[in-house]
N, C-alpha and C. Protein backbone atom coordinates (compact mmCIF):
# COMPACT_ATOMS: atom_id res chain seq x y z
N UNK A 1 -21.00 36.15 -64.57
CA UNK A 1 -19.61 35.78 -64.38
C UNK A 1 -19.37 35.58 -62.88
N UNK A 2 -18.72 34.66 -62.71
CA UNK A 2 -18.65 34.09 -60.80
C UNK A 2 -16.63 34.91 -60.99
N UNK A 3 -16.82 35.32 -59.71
CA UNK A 3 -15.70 35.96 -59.38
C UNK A 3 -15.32 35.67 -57.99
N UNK A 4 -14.44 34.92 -57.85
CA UNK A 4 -13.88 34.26 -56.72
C UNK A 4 -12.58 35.19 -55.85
N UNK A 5 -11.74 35.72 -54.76
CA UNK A 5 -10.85 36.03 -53.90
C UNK A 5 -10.35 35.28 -53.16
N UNK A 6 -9.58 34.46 -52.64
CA UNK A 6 -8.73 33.90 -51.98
C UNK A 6 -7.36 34.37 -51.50
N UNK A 7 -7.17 33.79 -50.48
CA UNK A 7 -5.73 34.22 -49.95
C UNK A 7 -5.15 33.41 -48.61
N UNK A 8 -4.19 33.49 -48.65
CA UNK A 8 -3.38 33.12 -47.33
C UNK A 8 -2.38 33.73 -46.85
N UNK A 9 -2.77 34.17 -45.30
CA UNK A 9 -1.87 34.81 -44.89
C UNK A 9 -1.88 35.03 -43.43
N UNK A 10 -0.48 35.49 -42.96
CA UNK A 10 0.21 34.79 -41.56
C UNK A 10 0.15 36.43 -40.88
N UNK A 11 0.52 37.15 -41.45
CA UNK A 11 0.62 38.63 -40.73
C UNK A 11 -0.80 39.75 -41.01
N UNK A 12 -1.16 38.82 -42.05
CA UNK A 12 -2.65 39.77 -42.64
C UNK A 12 -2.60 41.00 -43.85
N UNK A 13 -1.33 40.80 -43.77
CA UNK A 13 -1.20 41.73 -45.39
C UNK A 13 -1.93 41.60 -46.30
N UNK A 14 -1.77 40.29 -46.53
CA UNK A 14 -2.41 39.73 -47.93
C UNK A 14 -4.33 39.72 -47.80
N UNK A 15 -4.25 39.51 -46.44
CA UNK A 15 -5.83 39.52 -46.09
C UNK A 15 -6.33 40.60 -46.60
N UNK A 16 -5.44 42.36 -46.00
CA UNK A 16 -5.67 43.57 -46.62
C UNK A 16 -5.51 43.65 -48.05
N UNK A 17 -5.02 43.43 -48.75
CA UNK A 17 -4.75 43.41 -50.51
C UNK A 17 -6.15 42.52 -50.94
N UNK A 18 -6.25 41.23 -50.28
CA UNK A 18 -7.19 40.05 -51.20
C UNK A 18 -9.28 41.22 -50.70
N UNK A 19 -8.65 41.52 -49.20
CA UNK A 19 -10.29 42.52 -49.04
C UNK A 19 -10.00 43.73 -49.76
N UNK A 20 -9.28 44.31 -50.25
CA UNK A 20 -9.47 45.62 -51.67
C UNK A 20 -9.91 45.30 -52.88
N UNK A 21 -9.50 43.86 -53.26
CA UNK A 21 -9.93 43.56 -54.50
C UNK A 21 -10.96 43.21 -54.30
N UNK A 22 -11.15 42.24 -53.76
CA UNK A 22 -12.90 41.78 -53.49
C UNK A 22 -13.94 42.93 -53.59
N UNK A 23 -13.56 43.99 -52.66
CA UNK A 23 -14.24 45.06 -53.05
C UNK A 23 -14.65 45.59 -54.23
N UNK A 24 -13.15 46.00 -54.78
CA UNK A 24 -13.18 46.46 -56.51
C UNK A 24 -14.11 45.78 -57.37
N UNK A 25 -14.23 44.52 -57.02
CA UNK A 25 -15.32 43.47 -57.98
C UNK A 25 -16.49 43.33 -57.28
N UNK A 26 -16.90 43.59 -56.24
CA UNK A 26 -18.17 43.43 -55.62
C UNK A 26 -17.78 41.78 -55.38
N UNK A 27 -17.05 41.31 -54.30
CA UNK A 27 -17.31 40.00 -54.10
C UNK A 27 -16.89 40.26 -52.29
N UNK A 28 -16.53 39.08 -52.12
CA UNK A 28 -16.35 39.27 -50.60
C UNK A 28 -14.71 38.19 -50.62
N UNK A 29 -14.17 38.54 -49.87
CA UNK A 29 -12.50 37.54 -49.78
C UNK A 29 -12.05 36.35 -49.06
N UNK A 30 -12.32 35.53 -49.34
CA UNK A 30 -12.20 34.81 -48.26
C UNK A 30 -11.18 33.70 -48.59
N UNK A 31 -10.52 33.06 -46.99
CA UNK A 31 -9.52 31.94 -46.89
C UNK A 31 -9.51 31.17 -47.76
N UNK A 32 -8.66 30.50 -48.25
CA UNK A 32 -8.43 29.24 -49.03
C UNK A 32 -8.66 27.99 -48.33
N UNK A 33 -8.85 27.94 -46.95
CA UNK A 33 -9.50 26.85 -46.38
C UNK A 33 -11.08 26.96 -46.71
N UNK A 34 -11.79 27.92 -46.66
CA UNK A 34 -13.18 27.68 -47.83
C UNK A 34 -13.33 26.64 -48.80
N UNK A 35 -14.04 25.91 -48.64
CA UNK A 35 -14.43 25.64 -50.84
C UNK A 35 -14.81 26.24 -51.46
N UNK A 36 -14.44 26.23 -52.53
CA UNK A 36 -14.53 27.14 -53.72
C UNK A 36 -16.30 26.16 -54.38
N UNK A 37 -17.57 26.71 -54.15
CA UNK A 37 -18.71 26.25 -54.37
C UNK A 37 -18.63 26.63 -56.10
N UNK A 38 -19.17 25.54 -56.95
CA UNK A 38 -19.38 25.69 -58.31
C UNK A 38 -18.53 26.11 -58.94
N UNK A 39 -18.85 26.42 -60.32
CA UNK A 39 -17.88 27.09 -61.35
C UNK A 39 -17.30 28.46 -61.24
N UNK A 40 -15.93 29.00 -61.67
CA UNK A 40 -15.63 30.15 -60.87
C UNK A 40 -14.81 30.63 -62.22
N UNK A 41 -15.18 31.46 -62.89
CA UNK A 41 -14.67 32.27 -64.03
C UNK A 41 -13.54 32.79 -63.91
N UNK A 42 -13.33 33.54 -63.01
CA UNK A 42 -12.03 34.11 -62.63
C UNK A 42 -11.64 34.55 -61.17
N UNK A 43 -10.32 33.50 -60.83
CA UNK A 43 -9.83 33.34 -59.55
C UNK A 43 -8.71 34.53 -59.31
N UNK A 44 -8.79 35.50 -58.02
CA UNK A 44 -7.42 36.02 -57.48
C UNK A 44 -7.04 35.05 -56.43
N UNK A 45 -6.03 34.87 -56.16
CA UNK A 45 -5.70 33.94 -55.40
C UNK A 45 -4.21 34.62 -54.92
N UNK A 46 -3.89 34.75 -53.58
CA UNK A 46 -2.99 35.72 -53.05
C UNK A 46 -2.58 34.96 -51.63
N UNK A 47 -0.82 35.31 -51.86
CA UNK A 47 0.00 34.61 -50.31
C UNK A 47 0.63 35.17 -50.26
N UNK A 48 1.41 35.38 -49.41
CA UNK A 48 2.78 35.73 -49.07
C UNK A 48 4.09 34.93 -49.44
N UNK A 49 5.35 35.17 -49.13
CA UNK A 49 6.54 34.88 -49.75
C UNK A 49 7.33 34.28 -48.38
N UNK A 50 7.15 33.16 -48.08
CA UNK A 50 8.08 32.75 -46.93
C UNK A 50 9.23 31.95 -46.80
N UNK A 51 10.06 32.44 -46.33
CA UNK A 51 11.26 32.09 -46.68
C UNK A 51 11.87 31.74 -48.26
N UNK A 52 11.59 32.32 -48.87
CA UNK A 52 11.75 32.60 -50.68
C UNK A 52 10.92 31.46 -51.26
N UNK A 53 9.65 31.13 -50.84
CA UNK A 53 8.91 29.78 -51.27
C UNK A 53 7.73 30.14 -50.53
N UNK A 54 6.31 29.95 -51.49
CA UNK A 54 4.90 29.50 -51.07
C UNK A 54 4.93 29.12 -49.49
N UNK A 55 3.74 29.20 -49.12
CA UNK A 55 3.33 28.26 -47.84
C UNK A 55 2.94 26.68 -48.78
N UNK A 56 3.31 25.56 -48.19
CA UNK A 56 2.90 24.51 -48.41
C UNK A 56 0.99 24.74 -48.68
N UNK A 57 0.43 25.31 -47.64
CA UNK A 57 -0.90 25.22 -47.72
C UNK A 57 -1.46 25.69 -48.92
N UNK A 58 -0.44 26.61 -49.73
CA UNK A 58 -1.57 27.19 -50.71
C UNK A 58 -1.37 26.30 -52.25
N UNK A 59 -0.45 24.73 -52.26
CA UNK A 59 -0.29 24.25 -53.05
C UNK A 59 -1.67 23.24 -53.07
C-alpha cells in the first residue's frame, strides 16, 4: 500500500501535524510542490485556513 503526506503551510503548523502523521505511518511528509511519483492508495493532504478560504496553491 503507497501512503502519501502532503501539506501546505505559511507558519509551519501544518508542517508539524503533516510530520506526526507521516511518522504514525512510516512515511516521510512532504510539500505539495513535490510530485506525487506513481500510484498512491491513500493521500493526507493538510493546509491551513486563510482568511476563511484554502490557499489558492493547494487547489
Amino acid at each position: 500500500m503507497n501512503i502519501e503526506v502532503r501539506y501546505y503551510s505559511k507558519s509551519g503548523n501544518t508542517k508539524k501535524i503533516a510530520n506526526a502523521i507521516a511518522k504514525q505511518v512510516g512515511v516521510s511528509a512532504k510539500s505539495i510542490h513535490e510530485p506525487i511519483q506513481g500510484k498512491v492508495d491513500i493521500l493526507f493532504l493538510g493546509t491551513g485556513i486563510y482568511a476563511f478560504d484554502i490557499d489558492p496553491d493547494i487547489i
